[in-house]
PDB file of N, CA and C in Angstrom:
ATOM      1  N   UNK A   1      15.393  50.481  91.016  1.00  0.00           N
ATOM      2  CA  UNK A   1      14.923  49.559  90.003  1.00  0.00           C
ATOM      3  C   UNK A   1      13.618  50.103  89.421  1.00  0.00           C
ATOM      4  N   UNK A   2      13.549  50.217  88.095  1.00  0.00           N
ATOM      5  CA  UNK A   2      12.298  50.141  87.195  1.00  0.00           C
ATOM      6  C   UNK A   2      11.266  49.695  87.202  1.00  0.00           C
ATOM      7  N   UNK A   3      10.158  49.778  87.176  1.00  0.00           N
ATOM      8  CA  UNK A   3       8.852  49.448  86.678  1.00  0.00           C
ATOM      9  C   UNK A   3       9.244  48.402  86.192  1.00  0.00           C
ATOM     10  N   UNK A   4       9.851  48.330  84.970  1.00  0.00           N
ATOM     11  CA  UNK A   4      10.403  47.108  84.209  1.00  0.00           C
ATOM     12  C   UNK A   4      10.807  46.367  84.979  1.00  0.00           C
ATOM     13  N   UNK A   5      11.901  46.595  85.341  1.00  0.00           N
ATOM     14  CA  UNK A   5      13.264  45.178  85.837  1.00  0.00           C
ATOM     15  C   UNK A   5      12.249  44.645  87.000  1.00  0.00           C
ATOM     16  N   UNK A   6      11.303  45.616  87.536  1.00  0.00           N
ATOM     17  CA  UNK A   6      10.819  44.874  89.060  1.00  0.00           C
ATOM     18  C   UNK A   6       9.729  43.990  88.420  1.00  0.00           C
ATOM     19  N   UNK A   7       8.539  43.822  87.365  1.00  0.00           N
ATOM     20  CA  UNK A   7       7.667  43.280  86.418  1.00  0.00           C
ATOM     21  C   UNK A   7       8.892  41.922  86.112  1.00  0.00           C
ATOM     22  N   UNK A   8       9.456  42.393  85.111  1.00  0.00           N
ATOM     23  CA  UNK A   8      10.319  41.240  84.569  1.00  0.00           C
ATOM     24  C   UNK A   8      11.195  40.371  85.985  1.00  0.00           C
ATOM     25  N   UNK A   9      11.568  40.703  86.748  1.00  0.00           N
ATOM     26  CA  UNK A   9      11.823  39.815  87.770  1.00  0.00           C
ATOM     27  C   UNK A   9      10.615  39.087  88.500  1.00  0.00           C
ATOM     28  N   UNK A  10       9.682  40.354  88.638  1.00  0.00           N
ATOM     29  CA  UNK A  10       8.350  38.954  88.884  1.00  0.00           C
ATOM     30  C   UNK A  10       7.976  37.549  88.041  1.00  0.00           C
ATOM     31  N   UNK A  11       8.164  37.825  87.045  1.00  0.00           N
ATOM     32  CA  UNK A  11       7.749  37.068  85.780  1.00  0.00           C
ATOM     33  C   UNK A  11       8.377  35.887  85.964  1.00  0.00           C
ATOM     34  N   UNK A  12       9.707  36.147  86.581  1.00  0.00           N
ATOM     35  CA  UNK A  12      10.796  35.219  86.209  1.00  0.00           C
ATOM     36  C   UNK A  12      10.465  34.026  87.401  1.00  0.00           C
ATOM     37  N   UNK A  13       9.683  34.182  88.122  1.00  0.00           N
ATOM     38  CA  UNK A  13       9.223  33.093  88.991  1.00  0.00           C
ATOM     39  C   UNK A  13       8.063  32.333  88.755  1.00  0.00           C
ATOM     40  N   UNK A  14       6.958  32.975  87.741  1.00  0.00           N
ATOM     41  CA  UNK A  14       6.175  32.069  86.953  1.00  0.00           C
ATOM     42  C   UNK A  14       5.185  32.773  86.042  1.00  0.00           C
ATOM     43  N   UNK A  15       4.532  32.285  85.243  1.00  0.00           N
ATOM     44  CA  UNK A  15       3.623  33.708  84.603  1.00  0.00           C
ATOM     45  C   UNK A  15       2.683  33.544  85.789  1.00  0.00           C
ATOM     46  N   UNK A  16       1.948  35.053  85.564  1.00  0.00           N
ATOM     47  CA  UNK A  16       1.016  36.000  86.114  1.00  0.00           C
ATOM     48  C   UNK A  16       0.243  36.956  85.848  1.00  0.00           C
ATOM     49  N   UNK A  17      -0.981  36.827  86.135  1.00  0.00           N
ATOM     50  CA  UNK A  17      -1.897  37.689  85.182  1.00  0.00           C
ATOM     51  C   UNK A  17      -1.136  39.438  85.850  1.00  0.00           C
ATOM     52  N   UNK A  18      -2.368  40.340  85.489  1.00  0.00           N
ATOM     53  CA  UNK A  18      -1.410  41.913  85.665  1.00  0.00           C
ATOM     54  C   UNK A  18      -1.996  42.085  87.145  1.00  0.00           C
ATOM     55  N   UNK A  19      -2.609  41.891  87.707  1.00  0.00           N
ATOM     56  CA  UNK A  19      -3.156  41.858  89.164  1.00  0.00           C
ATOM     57  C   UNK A  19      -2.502  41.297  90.233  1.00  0.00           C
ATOM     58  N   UNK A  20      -2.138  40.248  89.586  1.00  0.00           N
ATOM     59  CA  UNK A  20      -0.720  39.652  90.701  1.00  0.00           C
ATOM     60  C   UNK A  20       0.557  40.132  91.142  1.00  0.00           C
ATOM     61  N   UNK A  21       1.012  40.311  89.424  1.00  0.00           N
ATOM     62  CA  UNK A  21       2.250  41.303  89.646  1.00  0.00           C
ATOM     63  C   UNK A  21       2.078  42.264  89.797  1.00  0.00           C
ATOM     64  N   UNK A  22       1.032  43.350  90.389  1.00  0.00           N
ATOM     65  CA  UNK A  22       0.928  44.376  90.897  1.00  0.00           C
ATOM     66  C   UNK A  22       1.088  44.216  91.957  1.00  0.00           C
ATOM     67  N   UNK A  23       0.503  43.696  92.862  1.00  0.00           N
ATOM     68  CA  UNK A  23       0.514  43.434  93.997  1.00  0.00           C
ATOM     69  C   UNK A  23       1.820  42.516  94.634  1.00  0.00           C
ATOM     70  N   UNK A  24       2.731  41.914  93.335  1.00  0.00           N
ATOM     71  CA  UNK A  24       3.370  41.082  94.178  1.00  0.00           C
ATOM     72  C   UNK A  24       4.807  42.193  94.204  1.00  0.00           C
ATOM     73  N   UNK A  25       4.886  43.171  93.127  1.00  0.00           N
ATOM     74  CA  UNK A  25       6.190  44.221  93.129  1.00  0.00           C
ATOM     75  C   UNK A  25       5.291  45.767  93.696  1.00  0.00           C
ATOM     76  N   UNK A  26       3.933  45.499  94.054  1.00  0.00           N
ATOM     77  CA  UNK A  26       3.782  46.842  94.520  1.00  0.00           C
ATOM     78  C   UNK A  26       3.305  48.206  94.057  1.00  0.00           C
ATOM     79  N   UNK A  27       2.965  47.483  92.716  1.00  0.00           N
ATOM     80  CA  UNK A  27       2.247  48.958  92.117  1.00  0.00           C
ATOM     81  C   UNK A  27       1.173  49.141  91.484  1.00  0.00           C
ATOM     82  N   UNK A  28       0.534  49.569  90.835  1.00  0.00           N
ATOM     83  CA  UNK A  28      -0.623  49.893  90.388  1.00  0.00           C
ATOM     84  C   UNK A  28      -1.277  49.451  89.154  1.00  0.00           C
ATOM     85  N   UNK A  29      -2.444  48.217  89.090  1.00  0.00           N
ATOM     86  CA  UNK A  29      -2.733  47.343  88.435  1.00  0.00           C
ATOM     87  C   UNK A  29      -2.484  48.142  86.925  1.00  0.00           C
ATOM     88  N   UNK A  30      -2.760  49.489  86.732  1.00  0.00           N
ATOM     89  CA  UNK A  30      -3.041  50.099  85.563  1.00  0.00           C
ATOM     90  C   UNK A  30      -1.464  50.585  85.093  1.00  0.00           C
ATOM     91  N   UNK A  31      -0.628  51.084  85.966  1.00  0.00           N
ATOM     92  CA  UNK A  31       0.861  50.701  85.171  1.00  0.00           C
ATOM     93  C   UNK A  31       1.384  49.658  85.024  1.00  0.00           C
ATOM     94  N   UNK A  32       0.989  48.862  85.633  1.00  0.00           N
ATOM     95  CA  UNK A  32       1.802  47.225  85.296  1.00  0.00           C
ATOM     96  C   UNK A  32       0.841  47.103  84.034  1.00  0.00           C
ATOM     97  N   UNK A  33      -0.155  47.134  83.444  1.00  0.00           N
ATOM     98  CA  UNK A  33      -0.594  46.619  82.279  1.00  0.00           C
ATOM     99  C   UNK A  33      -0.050  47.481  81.122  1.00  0.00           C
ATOM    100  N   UNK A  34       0.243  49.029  81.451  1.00  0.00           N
ATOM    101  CA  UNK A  34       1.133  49.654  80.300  1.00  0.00           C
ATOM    102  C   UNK A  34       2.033  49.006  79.730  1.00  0.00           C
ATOM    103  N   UNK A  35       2.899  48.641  81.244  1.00  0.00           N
ATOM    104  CA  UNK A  35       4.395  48.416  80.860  1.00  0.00           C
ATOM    105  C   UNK A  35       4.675  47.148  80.605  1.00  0.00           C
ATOM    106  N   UNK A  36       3.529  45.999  80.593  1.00  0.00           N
ATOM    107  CA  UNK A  36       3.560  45.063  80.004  1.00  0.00           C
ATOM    108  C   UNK A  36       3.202  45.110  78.510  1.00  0.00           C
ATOM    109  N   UNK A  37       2.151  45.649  78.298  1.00  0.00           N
ATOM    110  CA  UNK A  37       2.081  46.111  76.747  1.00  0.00           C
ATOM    111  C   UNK A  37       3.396  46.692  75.978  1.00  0.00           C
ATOM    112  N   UNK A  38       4.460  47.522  76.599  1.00  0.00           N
ATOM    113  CA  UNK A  38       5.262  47.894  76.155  1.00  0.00           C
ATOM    114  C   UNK A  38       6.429  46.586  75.836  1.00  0.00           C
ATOM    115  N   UNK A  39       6.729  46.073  77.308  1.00  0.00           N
ATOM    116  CA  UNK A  39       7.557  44.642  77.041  1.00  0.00           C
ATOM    117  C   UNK A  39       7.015  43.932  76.123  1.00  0.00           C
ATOM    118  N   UNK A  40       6.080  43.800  76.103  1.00  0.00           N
ATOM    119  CA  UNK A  40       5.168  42.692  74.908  1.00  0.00           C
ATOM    120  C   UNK A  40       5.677  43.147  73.610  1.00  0.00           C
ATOM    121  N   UNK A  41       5.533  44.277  73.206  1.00  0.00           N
ATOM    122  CA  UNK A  41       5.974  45.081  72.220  1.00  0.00           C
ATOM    123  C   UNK A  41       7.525  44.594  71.846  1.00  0.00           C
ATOM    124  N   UNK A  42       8.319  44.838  72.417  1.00  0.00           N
ATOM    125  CA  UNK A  42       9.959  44.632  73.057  1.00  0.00           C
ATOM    126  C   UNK A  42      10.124  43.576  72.700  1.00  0.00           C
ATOM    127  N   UNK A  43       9.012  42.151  72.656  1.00  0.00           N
ATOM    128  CA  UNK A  43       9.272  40.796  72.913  1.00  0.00           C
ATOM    129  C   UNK A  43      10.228  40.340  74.209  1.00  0.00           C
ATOM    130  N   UNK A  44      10.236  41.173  74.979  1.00  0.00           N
ATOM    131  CA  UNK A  44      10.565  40.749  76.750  1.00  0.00           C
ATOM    132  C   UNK A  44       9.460  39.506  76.908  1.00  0.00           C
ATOM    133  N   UNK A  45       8.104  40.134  76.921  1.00  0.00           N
ATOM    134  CA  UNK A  45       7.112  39.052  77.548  1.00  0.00           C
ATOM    135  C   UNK A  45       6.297  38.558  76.878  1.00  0.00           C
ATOM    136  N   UNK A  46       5.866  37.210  76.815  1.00  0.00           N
ATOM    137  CA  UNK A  46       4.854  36.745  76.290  1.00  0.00           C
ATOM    138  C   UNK A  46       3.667  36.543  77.168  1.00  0.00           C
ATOM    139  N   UNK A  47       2.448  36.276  76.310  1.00  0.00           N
ATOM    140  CA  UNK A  47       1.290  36.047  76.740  1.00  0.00           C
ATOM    141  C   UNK A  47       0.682  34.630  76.821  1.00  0.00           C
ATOM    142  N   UNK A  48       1.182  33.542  76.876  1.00  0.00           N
ATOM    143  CA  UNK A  48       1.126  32.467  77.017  1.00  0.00           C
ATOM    144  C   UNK A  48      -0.353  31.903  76.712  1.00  0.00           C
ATOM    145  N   UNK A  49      -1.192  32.554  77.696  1.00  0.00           N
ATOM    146  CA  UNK A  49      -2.937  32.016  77.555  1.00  0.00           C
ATOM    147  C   UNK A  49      -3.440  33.471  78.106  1.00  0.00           C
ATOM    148  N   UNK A  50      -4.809  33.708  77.363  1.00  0.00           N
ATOM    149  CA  UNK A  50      -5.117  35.119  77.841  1.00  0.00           C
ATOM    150  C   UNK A  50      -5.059  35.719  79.647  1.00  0.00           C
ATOM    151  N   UNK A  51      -4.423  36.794  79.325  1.00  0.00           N
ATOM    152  CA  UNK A  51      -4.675  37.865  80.555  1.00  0.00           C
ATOM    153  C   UNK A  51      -3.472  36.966  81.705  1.00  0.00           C
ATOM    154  N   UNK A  52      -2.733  35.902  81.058  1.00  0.00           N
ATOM    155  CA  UNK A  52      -1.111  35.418  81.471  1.00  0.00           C
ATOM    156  C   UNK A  52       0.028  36.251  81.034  1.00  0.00           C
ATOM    157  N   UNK A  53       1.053  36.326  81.920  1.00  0.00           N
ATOM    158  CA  UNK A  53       1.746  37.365  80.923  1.00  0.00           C
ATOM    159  C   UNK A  53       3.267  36.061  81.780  1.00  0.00           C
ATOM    160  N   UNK A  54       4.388  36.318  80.638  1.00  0.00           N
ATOM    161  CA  UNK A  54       5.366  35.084  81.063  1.00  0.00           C
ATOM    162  C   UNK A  54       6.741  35.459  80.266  1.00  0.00           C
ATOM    163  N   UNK A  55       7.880  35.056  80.758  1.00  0.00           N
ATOM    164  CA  UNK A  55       8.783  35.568  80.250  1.00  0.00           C
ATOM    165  C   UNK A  55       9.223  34.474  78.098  1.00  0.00           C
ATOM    166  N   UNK A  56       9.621  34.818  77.711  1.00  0.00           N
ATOM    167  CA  UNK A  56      10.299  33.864  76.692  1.00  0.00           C
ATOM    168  C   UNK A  56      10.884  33.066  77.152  1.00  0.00           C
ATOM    169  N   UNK A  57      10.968  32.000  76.507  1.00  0.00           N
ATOM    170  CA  UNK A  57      11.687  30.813  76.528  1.00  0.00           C
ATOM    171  C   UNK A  57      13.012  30.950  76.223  1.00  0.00           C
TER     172      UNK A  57
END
């Protein structure tokens, strides 16, 4: 599993700033904020309230 799919399955249990879901899938605060910028991009994830990151509705 991906960087992605493991981020986006975190998500899917509630939003989370990028520090959480690092720690809660295991990787490194500074690629989880890439690859959220990238999903963000994608419209995968939204940002709900600053430095929250959350899936779409």
């Amino acid at each position: 599993m991906g960087s992605e799919e493991k981020i986006l399955e975190a998500l899917s249990e509630k939003a989370m700033k990028a520090g959480e879901i690092a720690e809660f899938v295991g990787l490194d605060k500074d690629d989880v904020s890439k690859t959220l910028k990238t999903l963000k991009a994608k419209g995968k994830v939204i940002s709900p309230k600053r430095c929250y990151y959350g899936l779409p509705e």
